[in-house]
C-alpha atoms as a PDB file:
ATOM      1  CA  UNK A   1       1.000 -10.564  -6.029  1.00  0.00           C
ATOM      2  CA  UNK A   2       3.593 -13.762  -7.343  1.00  0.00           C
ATOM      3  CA  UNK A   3       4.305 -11.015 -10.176  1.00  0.00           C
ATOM      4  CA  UNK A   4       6.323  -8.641  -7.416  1.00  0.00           C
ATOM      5  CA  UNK A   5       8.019 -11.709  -5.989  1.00  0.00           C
ATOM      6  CA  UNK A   6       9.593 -12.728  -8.820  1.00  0.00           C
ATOM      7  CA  UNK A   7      13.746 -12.729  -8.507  1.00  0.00           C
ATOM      8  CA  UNK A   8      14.056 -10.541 -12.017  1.00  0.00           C
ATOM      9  CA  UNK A   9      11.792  -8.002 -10.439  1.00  0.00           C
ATOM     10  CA  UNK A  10      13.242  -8.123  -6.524  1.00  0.00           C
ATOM     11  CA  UNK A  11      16.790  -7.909  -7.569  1.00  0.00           C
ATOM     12  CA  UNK A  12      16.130  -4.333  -8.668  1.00  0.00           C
ATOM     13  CA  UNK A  13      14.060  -3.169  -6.006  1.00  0.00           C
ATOM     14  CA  UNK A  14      16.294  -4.928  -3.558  1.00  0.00           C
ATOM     15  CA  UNK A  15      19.297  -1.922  -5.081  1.00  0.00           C
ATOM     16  CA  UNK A  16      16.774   0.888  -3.419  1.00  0.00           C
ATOM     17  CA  UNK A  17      15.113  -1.302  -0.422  1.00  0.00           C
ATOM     18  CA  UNK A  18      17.916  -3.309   0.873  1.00  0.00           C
ATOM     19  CA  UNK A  19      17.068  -7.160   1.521  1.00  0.00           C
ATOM     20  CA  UNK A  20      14.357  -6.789   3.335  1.00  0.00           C
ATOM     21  CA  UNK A  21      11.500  -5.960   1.155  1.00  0.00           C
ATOM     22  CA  UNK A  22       7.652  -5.340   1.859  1.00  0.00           C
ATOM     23  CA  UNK A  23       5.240  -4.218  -0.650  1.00  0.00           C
ATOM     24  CA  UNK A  24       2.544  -2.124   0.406  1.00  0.00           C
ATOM     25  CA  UNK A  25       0.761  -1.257  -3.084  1.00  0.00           C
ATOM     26  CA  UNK A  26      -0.400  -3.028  -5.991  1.00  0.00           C
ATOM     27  CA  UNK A  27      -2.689  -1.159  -9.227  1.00  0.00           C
ATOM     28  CA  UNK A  28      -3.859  -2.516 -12.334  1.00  0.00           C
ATOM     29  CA  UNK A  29      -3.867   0.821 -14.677  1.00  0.00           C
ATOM     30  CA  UNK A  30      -6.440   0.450 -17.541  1.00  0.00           C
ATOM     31  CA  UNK A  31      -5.707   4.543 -19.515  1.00  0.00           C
ATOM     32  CA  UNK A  32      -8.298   4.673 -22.028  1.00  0.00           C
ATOM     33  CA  UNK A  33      -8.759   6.657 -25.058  1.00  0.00           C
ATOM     34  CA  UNK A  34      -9.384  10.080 -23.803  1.00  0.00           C
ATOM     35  CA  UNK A  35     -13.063  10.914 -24.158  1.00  0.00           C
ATOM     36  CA  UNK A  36     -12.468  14.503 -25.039  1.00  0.00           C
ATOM     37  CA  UNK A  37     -12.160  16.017 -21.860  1.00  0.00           C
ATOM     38  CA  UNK A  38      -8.219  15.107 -21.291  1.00  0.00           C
ATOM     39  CA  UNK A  39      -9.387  13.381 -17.810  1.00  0.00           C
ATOM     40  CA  UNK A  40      -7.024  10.266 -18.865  1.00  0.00           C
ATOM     41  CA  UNK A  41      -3.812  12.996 -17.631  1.00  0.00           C
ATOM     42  CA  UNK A  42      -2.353  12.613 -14.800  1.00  0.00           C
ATOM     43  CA  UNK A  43      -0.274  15.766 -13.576  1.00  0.00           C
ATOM     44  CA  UNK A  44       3.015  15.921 -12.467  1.00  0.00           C
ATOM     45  CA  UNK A  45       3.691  14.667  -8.861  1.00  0.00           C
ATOM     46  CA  UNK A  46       5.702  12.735  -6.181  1.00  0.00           C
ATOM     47  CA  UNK A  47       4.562   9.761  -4.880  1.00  0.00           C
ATOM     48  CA  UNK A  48       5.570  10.516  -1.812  1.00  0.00           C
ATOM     49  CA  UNK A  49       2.962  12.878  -1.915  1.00  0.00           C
ATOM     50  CA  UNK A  50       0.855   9.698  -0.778  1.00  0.00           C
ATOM     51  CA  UNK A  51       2.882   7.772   1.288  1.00  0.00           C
ATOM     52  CA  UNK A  52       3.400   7.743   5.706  1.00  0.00           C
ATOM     53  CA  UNK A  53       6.134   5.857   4.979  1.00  0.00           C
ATOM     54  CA  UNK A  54      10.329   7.334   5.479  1.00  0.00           C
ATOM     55  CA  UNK A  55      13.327   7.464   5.142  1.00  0.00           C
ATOM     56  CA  UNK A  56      12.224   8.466   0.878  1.00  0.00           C
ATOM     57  CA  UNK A  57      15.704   6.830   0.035  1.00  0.00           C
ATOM     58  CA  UNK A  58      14.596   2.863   0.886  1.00  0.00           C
ATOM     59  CA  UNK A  59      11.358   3.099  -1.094  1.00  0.00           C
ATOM     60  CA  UNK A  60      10.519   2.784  -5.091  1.00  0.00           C
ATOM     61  CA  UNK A  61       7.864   1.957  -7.422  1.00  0.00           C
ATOM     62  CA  UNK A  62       7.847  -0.121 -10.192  1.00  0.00           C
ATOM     63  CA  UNK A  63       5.740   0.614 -13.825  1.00  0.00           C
ATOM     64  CA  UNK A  64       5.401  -2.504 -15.696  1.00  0.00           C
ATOM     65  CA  UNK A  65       4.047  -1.640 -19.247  1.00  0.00           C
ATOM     66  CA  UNK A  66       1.273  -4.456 -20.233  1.00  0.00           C
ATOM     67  CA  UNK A  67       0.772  -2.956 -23.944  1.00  0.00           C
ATOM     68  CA  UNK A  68       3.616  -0.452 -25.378  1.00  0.00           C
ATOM     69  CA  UNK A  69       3.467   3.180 -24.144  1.00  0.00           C
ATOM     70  CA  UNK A  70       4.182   6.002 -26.321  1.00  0.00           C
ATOM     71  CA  UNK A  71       3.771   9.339 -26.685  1.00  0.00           C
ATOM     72  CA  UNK A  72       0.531   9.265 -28.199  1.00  0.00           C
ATOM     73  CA  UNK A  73      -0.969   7.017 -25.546  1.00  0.00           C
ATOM     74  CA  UNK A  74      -0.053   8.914 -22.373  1.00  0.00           C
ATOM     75  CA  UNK A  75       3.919   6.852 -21.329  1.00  0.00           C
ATOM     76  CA  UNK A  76       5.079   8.622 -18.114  1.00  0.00           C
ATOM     77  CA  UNK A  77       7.393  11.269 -18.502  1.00  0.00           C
ATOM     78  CA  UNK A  78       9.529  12.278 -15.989  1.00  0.00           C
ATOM     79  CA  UNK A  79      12.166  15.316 -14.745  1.00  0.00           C
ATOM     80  CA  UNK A  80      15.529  13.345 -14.731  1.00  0.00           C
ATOM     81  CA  UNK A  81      17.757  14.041 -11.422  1.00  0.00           C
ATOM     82  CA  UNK A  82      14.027  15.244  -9.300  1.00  0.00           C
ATOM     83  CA  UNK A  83      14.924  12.549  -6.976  1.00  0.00           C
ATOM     84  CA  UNK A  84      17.196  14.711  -4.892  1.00  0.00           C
ATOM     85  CA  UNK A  85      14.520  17.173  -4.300  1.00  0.00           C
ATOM     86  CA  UNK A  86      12.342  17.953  -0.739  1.00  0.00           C
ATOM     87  CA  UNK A  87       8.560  16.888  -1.299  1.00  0.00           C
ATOM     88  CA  UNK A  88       6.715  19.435  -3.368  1.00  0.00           C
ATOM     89  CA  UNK A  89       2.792  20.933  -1.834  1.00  0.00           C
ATOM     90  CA  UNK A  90       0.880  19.274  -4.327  1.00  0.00           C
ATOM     91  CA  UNK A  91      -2.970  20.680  -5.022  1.00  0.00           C
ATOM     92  CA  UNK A  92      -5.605  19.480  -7.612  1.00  0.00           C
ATOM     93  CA  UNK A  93      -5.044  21.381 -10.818  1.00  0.00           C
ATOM     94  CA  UNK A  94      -7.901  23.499 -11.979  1.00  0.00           C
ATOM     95  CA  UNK A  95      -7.534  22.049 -15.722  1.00  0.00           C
ATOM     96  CA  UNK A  96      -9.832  22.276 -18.262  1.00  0.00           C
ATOM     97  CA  UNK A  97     -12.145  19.406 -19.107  1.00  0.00           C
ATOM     98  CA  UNK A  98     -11.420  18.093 -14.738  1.00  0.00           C
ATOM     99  CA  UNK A  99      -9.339  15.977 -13.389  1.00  0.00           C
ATOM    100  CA  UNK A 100      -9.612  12.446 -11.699  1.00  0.00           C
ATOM    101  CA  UNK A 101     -10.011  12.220  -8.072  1.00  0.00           C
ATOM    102  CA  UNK A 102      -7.269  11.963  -5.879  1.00  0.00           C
ATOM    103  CA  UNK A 103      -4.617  12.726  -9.058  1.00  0.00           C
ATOM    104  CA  UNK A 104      -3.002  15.971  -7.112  1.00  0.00           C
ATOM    105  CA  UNK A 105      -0.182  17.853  -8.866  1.00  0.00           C
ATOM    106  CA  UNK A 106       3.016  20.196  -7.872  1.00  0.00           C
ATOM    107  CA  UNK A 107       1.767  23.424  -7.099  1.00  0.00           C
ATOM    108  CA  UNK A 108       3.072  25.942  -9.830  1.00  0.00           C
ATOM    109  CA  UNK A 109       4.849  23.388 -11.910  1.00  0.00           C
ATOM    110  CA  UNK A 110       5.149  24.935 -15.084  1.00  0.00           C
ATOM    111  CA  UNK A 111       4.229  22.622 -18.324  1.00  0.00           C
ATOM    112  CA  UNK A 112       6.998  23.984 -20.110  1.00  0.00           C
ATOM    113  CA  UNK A 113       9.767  22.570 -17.722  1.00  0.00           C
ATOM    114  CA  UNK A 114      11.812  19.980 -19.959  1.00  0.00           C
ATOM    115  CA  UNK A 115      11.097  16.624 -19.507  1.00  0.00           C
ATOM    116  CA  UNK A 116      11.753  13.394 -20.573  1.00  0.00           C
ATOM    117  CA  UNK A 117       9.384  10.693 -22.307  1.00  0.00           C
ATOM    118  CA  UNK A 118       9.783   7.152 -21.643  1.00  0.00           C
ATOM    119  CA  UNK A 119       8.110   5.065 -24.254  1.00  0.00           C
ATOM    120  CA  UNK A 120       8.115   1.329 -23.166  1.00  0.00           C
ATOM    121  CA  UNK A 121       7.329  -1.922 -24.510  1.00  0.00           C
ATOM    122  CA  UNK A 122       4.853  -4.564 -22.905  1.00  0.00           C
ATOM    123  CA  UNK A 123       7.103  -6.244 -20.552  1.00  0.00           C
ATOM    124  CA  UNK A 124       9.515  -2.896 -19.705  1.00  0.00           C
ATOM    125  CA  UNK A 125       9.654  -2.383 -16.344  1.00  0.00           C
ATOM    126  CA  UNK A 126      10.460   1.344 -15.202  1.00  0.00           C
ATOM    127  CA  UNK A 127      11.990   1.506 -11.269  1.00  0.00           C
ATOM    128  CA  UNK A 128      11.050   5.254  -9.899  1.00  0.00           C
ATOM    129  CA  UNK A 129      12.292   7.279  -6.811  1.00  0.00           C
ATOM    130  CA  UNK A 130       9.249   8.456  -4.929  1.00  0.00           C
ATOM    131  CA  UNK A 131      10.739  11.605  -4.817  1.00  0.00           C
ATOM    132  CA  UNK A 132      11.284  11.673  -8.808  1.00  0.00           C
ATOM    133  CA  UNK A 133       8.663  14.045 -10.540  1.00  0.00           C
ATOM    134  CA  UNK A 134       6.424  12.622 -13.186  1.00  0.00           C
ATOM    135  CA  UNK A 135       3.454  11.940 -14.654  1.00  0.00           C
ATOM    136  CA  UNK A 136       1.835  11.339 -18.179  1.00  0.00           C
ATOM    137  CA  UNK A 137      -0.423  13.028 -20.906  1.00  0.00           C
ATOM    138  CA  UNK A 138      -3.835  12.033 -22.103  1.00  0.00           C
ATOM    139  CA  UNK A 139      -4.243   8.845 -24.562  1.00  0.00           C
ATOM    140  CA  UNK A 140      -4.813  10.563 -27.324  1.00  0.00           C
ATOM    141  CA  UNK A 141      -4.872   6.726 -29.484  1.00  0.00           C
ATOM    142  CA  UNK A 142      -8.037   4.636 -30.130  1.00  0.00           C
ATOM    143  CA  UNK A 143      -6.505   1.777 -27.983  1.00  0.00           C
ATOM    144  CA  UNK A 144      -5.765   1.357 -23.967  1.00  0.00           C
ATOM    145  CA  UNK A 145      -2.380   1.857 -22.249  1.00  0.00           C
ATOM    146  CA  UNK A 146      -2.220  -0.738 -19.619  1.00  0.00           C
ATOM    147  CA  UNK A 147      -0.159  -1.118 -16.640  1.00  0.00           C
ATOM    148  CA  UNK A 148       1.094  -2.584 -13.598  1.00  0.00           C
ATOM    149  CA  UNK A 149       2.540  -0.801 -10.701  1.00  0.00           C
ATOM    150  CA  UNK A 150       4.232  -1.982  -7.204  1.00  0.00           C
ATOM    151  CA  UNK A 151       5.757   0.438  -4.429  1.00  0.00           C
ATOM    152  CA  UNK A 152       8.263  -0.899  -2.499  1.00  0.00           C
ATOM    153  CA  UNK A 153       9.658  -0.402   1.204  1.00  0.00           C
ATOM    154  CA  UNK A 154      13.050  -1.156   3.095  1.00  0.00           C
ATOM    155  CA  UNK A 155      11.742  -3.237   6.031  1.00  0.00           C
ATOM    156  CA  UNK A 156      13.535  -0.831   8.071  1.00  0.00           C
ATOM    157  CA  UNK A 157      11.478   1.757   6.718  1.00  0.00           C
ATOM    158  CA  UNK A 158       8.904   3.679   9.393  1.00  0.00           C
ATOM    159  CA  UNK A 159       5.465   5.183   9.431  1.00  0.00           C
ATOM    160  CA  UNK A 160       5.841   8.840  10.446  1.00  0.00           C
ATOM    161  CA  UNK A 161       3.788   9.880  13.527  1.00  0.00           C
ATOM    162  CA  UNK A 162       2.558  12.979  12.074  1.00  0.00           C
ATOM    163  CA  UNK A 163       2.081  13.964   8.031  1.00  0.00           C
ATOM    164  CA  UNK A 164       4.038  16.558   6.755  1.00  0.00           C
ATOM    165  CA  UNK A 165       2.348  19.401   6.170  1.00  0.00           C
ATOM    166  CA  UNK A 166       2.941  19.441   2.744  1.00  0.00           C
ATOM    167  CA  UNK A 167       0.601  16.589   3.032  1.00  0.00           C
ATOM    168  CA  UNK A 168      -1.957  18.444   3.788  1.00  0.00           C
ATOM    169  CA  UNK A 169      -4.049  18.654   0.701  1.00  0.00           C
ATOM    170  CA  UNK A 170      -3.694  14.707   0.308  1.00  0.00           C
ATOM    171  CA  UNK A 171      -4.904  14.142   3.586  1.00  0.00           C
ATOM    172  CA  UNK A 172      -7.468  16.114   3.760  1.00  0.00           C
ATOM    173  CA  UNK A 173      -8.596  14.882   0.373  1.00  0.00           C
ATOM    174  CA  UNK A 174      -8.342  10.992   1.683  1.00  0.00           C
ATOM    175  CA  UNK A 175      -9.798  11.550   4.384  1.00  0.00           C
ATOM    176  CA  UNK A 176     -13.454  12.671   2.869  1.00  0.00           C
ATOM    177  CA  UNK A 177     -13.259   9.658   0.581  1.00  0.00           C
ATOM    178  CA  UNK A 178     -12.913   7.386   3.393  1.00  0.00           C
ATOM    179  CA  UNK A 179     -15.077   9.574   5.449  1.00  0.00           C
ATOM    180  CA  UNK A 180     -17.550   9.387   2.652  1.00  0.00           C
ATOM    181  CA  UNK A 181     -16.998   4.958   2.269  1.00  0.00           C
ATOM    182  CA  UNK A 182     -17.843   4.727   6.158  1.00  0.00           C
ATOM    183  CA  UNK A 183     -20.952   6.522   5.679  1.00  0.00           C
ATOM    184  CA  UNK A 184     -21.898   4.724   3.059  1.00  0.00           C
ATOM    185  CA  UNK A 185     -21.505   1.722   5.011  1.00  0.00           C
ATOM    186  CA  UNK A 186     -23.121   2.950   8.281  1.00  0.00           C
ATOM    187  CA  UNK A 187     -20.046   3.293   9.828  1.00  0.00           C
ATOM    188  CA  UNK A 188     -18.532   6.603  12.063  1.00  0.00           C
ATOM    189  CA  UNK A 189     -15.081   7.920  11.091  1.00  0.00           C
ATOM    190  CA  UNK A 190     -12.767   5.870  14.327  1.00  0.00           C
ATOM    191  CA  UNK A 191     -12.237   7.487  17.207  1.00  0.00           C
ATOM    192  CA  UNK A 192      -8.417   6.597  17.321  1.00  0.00           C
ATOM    193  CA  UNK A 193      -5.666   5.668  14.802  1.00  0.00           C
ATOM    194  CA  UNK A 194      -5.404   7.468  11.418  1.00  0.00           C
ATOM    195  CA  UNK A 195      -7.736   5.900   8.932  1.00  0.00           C
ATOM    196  CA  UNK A 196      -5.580   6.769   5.872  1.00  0.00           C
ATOM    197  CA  UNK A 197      -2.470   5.396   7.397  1.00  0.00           C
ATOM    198  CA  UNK A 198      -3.676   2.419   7.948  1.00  0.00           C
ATOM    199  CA  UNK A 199      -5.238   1.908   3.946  1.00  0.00           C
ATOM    200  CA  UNK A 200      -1.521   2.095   3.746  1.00  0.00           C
ATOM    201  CA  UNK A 201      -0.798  -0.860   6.271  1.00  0.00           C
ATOM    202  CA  UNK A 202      -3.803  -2.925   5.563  1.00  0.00           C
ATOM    203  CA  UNK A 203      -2.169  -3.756   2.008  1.00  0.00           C
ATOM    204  CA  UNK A 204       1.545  -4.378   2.965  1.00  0.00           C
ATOM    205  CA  UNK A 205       3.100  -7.430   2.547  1.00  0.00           C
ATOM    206  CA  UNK A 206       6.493  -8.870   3.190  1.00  0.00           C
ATOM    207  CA  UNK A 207       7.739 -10.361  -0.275  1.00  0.00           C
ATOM    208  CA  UNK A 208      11.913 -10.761   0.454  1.00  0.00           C
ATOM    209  CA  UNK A 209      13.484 -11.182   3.916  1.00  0.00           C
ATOM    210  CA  UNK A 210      11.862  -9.861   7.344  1.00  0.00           C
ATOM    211  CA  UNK A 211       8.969  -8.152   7.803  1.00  0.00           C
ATOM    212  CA  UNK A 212       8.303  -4.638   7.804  1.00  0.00           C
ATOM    213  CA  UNK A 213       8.101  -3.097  11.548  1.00  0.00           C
ATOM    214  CA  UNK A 214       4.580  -1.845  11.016  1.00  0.00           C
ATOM    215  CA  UNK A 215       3.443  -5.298  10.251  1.00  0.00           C
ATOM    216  CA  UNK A 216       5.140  -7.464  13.424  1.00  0.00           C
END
């Protein structure tokens, strides 16, 4: 958490965000050596895919490289100038060898649209557009490619009443999982409020200014 408050990392975010800043998502990312069955890929996608958060323009992730990320090891490529895009319907690709939970892709992105690799050292920090499309190959090394990764919101930012459409796949998706947790637990799916909206809320914190208007 004190990493994403940090001044060197803020006065980036702060160019997409604006002054007020909450963060509302924080991942370790261990990729391991790929196993054989390519499951360390993730496809091509938007984050905003994911998110009940708008306008698209005040938010942006941040990819903080732990161990240097090449080619061989999976780095995230991207397609430069995506970020003026709509949101893509994403759907979980029927690739060989699987695909990890919850990793959805563009529907009929084509692998051999040119793209861009961005190795990294440990200690690069990469600043995306949730629109931007991206994603990153298997680790094809004998080592890990670690990571850690922030998303960012404008405190003005809002949490949309309804999910797009094009959402549809990623709730419905979410939705079991949780469904699946609260059974688990001996718990009944709530009778009101959104349940994966609010996995969303429950991890936002303000880190720069005023608060966020979901969290006051």
């Amino acid at each position: 958490m004190e990493y994403y408050k940090l001044p060197e990392v803020l006065k980036y975010v702060e160019c997409f965000t604006g002054p007020n800043i909450t963060l509302f998502s924080t991942s370790f990312v261990n990729k391991p050596p790929d196993p054989g069955t390519k499951t360390s890929r993730q496809p091509m996608h938007q984050d905003l895919y994911y998110l009940p958060y708008r306008p698209a323009n005040r938010i942006v992730g941040s990819w903080t490289a732990l161990e240097k990320a090449t080619i061989e090891n999976g780095c995230i490529s991207v397609l430069p100038g995506t970020h003026t895009m709509e949101m893509k319907e994403h759907h979980l690709p029927s690739w060989e060898g699987g695909i990890n939970t919850m990793y959805f892709g563009i529907l009929g992105f084509s692998p051999e649209q040119p793209r861009v690799h961005l190795e990294m050292e440990a200690g690069d920090t990469l600043f995306i557009h949730p629109l931007t499309i991206h994603g990153s190959g298997m680790n094809r090394t004998t080592s890990t490619r670690k990571a850690i990764i922030g998303h960012f919101a404008g405190s003005d930012c809002y949490v949309v009443d309804e999910w797009d459409p094009v959402q549809d796949n990623y709730v419905r998706g979410s939705s079991k999982v949780i469904a699946g947790k609260l059974k688990k637990l001996g718990k009944e799916w709530p009778k009101e409020g959104d349940p994966v909206k609010q996995k969303w809320l429950d991890k936002s914190r303000v880190v720069q200014g005023k608060a966020a208007r979901w969290l006051l």
